[in-house]
C-alpha atoms as a PDB file:
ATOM      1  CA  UNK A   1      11.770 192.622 178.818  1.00  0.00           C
ATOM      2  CA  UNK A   2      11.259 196.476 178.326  1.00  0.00           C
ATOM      3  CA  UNK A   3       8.243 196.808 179.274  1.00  0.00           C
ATOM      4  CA  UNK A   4       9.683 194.969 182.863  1.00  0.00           C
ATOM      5  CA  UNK A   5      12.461 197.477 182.813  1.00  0.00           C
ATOM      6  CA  UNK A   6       9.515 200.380 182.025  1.00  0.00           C
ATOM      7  CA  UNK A   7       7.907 199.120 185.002  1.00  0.00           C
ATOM      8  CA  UNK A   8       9.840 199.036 187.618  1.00  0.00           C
ATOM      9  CA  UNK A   9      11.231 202.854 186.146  1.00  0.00           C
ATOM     10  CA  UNK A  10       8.222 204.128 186.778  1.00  0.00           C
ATOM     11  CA  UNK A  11       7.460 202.341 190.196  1.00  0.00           C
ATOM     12  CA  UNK A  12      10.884 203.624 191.385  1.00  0.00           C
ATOM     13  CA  UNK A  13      10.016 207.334 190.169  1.00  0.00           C
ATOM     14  CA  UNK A  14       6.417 206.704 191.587  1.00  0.00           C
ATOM     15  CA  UNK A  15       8.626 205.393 195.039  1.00  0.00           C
ATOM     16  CA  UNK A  16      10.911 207.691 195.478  1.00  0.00           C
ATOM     17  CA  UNK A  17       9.648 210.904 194.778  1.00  0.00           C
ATOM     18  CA  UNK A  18       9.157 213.976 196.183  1.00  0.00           C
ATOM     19  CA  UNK A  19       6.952 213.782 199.035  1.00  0.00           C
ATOM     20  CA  UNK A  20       5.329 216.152 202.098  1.00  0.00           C
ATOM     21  CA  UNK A  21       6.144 216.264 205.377  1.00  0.00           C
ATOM     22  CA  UNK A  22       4.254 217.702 208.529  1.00  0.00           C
ATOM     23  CA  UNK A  23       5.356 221.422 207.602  1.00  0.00           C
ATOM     24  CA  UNK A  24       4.365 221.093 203.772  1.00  0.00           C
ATOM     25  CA  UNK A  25       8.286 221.396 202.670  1.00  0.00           C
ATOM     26  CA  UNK A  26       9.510 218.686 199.990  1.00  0.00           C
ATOM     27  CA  UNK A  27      11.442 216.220 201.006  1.00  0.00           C
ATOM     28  CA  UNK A  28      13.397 214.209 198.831  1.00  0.00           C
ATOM     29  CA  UNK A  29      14.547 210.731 198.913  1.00  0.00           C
ATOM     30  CA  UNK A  30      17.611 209.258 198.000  1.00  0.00           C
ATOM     31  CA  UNK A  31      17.486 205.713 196.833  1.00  0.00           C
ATOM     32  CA  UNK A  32      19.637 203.463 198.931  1.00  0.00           C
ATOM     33  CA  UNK A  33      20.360 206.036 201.232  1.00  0.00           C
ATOM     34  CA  UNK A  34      22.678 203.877 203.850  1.00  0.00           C
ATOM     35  CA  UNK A  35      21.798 203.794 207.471  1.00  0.00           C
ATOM     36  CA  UNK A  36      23.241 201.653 210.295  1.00  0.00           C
ATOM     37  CA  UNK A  37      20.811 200.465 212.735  1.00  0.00           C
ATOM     38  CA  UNK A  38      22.654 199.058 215.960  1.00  0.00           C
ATOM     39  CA  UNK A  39      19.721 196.369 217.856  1.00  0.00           C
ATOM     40  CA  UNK A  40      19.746 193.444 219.751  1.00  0.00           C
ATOM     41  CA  UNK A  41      19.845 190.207 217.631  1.00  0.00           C
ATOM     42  CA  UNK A  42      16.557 188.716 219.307  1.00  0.00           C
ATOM     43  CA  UNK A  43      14.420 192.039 218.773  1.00  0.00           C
ATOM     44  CA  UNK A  44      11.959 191.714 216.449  1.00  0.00           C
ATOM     45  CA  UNK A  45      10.520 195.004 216.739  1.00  0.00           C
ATOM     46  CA  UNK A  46      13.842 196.489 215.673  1.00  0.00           C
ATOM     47  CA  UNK A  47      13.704 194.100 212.889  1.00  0.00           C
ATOM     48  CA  UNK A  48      10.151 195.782 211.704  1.00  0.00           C
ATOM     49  CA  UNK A  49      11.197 199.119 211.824  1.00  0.00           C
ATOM     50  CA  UNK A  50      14.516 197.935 209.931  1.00  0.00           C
ATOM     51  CA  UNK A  51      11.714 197.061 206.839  1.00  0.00           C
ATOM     52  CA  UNK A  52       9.993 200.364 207.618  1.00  0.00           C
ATOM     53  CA  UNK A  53      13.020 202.011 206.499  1.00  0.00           C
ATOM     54  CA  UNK A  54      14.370 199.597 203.372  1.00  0.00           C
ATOM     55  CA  UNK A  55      10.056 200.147 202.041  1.00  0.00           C
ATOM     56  CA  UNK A  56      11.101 203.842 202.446  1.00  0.00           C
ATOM     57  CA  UNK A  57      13.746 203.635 200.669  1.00  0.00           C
ATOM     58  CA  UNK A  58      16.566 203.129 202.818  1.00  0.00           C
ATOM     59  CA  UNK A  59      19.273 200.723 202.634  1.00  0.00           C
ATOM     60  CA  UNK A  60      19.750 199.173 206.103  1.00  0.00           C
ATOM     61  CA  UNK A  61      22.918 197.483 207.478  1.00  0.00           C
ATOM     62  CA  UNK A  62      22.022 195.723 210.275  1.00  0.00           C
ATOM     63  CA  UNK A  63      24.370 195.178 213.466  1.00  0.00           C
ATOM     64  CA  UNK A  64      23.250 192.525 216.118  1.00  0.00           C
ATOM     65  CA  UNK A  65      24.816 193.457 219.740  1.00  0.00           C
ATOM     66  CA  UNK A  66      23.265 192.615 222.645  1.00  0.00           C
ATOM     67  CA  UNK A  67      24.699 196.084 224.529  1.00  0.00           C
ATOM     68  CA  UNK A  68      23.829 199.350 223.059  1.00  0.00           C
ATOM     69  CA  UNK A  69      24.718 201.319 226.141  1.00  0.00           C
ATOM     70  CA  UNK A  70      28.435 202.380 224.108  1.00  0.00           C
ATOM     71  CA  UNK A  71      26.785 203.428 221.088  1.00  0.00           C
ATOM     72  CA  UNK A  72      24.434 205.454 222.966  1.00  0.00           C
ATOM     73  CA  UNK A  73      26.689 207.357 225.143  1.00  0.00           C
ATOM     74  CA  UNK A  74      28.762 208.043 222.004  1.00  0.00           C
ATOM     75  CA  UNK A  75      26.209 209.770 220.732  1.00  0.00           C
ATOM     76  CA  UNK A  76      24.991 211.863 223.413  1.00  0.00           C
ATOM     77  CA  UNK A  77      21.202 209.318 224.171  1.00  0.00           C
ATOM     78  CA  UNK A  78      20.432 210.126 227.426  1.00  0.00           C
ATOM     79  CA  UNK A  79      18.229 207.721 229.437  1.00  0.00           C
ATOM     80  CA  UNK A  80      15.170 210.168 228.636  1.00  0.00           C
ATOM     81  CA  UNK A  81      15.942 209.682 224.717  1.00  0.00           C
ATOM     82  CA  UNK A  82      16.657 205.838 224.694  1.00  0.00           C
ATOM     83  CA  UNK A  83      14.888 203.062 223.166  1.00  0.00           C
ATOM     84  CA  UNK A  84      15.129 199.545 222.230  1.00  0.00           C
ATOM     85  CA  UNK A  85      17.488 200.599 218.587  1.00  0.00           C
ATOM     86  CA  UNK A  86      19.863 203.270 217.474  1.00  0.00           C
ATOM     87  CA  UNK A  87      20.503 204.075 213.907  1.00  0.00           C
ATOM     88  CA  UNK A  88      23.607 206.249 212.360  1.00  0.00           C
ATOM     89  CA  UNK A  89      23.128 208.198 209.111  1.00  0.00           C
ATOM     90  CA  UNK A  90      25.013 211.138 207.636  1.00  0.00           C
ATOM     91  CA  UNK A  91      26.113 212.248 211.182  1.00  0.00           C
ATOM     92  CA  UNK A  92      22.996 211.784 212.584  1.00  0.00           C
ATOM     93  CA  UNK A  93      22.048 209.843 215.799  1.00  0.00           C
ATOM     94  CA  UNK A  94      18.006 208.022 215.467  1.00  0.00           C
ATOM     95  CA  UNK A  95      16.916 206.584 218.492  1.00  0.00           C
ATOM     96  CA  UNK A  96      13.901 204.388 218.558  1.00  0.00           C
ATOM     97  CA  UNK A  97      11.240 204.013 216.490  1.00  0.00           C
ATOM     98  CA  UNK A  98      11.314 207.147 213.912  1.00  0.00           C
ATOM     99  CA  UNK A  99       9.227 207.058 211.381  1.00  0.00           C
ATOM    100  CA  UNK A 100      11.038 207.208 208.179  1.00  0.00           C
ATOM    101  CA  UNK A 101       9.569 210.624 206.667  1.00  0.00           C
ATOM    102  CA  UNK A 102      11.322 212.269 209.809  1.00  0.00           C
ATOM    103  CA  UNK A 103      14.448 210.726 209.012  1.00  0.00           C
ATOM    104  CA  UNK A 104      14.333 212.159 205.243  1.00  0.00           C
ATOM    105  CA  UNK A 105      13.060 215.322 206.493  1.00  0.00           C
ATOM    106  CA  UNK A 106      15.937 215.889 209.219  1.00  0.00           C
ATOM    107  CA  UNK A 107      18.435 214.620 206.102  1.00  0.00           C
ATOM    108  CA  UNK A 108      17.160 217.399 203.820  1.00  0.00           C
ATOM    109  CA  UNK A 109      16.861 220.326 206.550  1.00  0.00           C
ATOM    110  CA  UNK A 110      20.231 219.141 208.307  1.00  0.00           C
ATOM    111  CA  UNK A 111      19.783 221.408 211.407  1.00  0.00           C
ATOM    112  CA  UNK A 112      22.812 221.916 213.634  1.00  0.00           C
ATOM    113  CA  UNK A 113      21.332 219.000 216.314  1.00  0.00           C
ATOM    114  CA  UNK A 114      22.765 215.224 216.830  1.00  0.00           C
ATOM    115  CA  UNK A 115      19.565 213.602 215.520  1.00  0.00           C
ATOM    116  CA  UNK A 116      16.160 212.574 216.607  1.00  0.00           C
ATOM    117  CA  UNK A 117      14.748 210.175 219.181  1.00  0.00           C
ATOM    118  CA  UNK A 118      11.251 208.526 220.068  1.00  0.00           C
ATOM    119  CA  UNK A 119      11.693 207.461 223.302  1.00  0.00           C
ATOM    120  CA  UNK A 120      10.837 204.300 224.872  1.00  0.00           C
ATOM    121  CA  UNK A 121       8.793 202.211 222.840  1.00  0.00           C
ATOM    122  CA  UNK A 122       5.132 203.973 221.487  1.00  0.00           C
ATOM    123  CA  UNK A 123       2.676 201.138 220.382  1.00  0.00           C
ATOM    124  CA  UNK A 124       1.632 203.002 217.522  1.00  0.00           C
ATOM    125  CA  UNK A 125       4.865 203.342 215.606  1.00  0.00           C
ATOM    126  CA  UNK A 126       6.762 201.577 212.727  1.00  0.00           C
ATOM    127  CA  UNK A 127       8.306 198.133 213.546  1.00  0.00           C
ATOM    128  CA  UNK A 128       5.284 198.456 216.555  1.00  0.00           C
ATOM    129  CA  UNK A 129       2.452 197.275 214.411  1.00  0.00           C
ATOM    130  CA  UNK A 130       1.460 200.748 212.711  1.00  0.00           C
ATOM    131  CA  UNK A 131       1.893 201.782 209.426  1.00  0.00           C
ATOM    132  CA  UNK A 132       0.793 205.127 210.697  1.00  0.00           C
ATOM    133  CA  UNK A 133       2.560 207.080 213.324  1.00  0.00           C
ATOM    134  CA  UNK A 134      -0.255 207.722 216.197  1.00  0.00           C
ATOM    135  CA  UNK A 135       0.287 209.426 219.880  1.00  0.00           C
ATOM    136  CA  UNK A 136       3.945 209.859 220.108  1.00  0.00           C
ATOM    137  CA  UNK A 137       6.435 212.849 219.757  1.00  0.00           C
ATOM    138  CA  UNK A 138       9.158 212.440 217.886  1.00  0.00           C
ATOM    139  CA  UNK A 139      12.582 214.510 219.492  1.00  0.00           C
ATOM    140  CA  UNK A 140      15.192 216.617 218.135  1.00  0.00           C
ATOM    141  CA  UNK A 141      18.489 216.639 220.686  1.00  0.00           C
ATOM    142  CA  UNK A 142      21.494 217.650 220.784  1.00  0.00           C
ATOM    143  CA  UNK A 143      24.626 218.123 222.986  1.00  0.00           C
ATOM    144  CA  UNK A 144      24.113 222.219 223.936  1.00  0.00           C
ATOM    145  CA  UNK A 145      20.516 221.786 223.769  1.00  0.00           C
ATOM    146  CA  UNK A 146      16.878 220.428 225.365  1.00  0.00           C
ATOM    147  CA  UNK A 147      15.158 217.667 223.133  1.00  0.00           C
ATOM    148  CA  UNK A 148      12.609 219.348 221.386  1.00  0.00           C
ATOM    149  CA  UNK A 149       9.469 217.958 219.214  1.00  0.00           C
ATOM    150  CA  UNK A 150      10.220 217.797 215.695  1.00  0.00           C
ATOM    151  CA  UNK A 151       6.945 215.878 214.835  1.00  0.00           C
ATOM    152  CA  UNK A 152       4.028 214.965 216.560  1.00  0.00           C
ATOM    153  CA  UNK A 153       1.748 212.120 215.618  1.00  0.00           C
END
């Protein structure tokens, strides 16, 4: 029974450390960090990039509507930021299919913005069939400014 215990210790430390993101900087993770993630009860690629998040360490609460246009408007997603999913955490607006790293990054750096967006649907993101982010920008936006790329893959 300890050594169990010992184990999963050190696979959570191993987990949920420190880790680099595109500009070298630490980013830290916060085990069971809560994030809402507002999709459409029949989508399953909203579903994958749901267990993108809860492998990286995210706690998800899921919320199945079939209209998203509200919660996007609320939160200032334009037509040119929207996807099939939006996601609320610690004030922050995520659009689409945002890899998780960007999501921890933005968390840690907490710029003055109202959050991040992949627009429309890239093939080669998580929840899309790829572990690794390929070909896609990923946005910052917010009200008083122009969406501008945060991370390219």
């Amino acid at each position: 029974m300890i050594f169990v215990r010992t184990a999963v210790a050190v696979i959570c430390l191993l987990t949920f450390s420190p880790l680099s993101h595109a500009a070298g900087e630490p980013v830290t993770k916060q085990f069971g960090k809560v994030i809402t993630v507002y999709k459409s009860p029949s989508c399953g690629c909203c579903a994958g990039w749901a267990q993108h998040l809860r492998q990286n360490g995210f706690s998800v609460a899921i919320v199945d509507q079939y209209d998203l246009s509200e919660i996007k408007a609320q939160h200032g997603i334009g037509p040119e930021l929207q996807s099939c999913h939006t996601a609320l955490v610690d004030g922050y607006a995520i659009e689409g299919h945002v890899p998780a790293d960007d999501i921890w990054r933005l968390l840690a750096e907490k710029p003055d913005a109202s959050g991040l967006a992949a627009p429309g649907m890239p093939t080669m993101s998580p929840g899309m069939g790829s572990v690794q982010p390929k070909g896609y920008d990923v946005l910052l936006f917010g009200p008083d400014s122009r969406p501008s790329v945060y991370s390219r893959y």
